[in-house]
C-alpha atoms as a PDB file:
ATOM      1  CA  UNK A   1      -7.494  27.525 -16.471  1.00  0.00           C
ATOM      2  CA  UNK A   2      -7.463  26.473 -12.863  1.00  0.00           C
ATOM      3  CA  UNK A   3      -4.583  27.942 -10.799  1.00  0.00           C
ATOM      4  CA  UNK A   4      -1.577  25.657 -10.545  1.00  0.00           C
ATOM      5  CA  UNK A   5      -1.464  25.147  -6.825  1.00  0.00           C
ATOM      6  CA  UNK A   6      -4.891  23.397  -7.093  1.00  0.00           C
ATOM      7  CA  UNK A   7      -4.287  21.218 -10.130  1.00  0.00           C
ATOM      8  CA  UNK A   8      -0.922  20.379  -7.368  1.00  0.00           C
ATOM      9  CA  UNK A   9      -2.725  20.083  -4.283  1.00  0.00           C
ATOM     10  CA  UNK A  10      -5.207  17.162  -6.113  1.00  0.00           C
ATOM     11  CA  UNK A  11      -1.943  15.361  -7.314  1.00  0.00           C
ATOM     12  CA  UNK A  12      -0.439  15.026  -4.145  1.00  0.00           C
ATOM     13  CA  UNK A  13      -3.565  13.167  -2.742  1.00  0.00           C
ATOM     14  CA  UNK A  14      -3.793  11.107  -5.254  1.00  0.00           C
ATOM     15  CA  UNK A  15      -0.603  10.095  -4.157  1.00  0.00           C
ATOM     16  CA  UNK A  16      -1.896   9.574  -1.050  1.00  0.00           C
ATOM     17  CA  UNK A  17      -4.527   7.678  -1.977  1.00  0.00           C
ATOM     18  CA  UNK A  18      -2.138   5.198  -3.479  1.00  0.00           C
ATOM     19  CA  UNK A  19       0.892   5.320  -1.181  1.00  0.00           C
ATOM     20  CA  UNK A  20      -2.466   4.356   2.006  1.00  0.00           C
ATOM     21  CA  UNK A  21      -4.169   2.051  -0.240  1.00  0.00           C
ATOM     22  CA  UNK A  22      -3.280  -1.089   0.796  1.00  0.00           C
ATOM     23  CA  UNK A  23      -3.304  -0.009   4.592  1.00  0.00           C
ATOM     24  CA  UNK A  24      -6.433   1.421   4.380  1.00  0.00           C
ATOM     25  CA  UNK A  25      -8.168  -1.591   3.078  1.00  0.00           C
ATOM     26  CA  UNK A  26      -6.744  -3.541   5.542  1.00  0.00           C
ATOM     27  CA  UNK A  27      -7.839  -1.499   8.560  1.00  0.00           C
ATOM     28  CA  UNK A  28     -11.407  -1.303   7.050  1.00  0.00           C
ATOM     29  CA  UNK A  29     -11.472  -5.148   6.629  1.00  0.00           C
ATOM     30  CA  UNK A  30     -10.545  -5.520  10.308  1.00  0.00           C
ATOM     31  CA  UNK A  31     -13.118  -3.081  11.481  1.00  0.00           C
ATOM     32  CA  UNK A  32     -10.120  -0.318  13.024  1.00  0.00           C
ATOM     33  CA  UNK A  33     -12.332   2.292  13.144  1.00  0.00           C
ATOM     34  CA  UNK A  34      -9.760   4.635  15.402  1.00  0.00           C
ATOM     35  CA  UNK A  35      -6.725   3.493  13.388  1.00  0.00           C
ATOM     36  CA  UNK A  36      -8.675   4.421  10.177  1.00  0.00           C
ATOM     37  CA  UNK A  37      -9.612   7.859  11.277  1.00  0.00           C
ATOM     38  CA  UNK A  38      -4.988   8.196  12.220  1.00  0.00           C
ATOM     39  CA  UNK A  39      -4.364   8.081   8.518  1.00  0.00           C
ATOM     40  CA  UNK A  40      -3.675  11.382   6.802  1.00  0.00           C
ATOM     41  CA  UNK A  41      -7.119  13.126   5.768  1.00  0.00           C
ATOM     42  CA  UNK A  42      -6.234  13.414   2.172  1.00  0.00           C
ATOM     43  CA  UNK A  43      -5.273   9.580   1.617  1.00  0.00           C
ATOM     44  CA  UNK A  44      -9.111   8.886   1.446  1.00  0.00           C
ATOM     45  CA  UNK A  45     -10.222   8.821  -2.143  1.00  0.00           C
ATOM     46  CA  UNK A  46     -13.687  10.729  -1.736  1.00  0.00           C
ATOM     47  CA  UNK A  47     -11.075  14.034  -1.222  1.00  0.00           C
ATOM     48  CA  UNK A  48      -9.719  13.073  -4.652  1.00  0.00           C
ATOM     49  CA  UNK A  49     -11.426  15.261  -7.905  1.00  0.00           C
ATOM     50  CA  UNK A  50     -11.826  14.419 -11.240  1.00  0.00           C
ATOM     51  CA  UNK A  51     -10.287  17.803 -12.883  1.00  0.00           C
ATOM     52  CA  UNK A  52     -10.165  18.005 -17.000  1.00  0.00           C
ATOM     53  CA  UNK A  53      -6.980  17.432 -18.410  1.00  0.00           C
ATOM     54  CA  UNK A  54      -6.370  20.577 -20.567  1.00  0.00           C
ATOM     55  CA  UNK A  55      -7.817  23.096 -18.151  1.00  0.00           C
ATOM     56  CA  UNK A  56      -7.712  21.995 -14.675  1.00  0.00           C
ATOM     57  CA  UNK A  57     -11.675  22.844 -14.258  1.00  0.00           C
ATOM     58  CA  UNK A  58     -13.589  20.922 -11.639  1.00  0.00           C
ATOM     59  CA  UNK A  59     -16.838  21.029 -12.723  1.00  0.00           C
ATOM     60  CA  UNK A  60     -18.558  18.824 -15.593  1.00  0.00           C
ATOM     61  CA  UNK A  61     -16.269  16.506 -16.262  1.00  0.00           C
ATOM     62  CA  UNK A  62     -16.675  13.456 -18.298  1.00  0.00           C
ATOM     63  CA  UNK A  63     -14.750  10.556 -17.011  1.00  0.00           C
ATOM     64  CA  UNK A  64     -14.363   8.753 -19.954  1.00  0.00           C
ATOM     65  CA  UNK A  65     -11.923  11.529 -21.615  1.00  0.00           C
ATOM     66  CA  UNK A  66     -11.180  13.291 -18.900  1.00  0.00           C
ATOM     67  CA  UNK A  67     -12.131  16.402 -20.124  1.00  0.00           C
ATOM     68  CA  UNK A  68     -14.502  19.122 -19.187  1.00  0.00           C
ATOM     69  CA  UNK A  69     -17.992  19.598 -21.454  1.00  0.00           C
ATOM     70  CA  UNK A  70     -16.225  23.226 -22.936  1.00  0.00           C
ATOM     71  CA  UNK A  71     -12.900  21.828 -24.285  1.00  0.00           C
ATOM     72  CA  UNK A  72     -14.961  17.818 -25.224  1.00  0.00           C
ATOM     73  CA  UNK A  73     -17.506  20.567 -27.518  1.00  0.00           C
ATOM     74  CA  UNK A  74     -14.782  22.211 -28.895  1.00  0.00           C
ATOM     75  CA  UNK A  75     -12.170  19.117 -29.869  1.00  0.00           C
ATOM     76  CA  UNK A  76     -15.213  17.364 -30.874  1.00  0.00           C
ATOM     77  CA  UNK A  77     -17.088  19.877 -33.407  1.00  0.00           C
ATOM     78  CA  UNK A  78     -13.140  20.338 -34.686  1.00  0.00           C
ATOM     79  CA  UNK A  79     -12.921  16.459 -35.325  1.00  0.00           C
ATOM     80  CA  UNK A  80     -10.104  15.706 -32.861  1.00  0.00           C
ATOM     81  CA  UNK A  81     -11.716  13.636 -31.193  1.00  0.00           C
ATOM     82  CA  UNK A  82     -12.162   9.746 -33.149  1.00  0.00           C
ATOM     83  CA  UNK A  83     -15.335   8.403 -32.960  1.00  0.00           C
ATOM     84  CA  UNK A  84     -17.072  11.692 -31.856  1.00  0.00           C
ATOM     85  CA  UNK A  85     -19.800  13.757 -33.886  1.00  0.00           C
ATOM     86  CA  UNK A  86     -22.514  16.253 -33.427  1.00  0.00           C
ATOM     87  CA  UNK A  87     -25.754  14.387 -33.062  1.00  0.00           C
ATOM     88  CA  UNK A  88     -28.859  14.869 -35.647  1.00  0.00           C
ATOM     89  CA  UNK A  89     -31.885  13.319 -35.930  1.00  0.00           C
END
């Protein structure tokens, strides 16, 4: 488990990302380089990470379930998750 203050810091740009969205696009549509580079670091949505849900990890992440390849193994060979089984062939 990730420590708290991270899982937080990645929340609050994602609300940064949304709250500049619309001004953002705007300035990049009008070619405002300077007035682009004004707006708060964080509201760019590169600085946003996909984190797993149950964990908080970082790292291999599937974007589909939002959960990171340890916990997807586990709820999968458990049969939590519909639609999901171990592959054979």
């Amino acid at each position: 488990m990730s420590k708290t203050s991270v899982y937080a810091r990645n929340e609050k740009r994602k609300r940064l990302v949304a709250k500049y969205a619309e001004r953002r696009a705007a300035l990049k549509e009008a070619g405002d380089w300077e007035g682009l580079q004004k707006l708060p670091r964080n509201s760019s949505p590169v600085r946003v990470r996909s984190r797993c849900q149950m964990t908080g990890r970082g790292r291999g992440v599937y974007k589909k379930f939002g959960l990171c390849r340890n916990v997807f193994r586990q709820l999968a060979l458990e049969g939590k998750i519909p639609g999901i089984r171990k592959a054979s062939w």
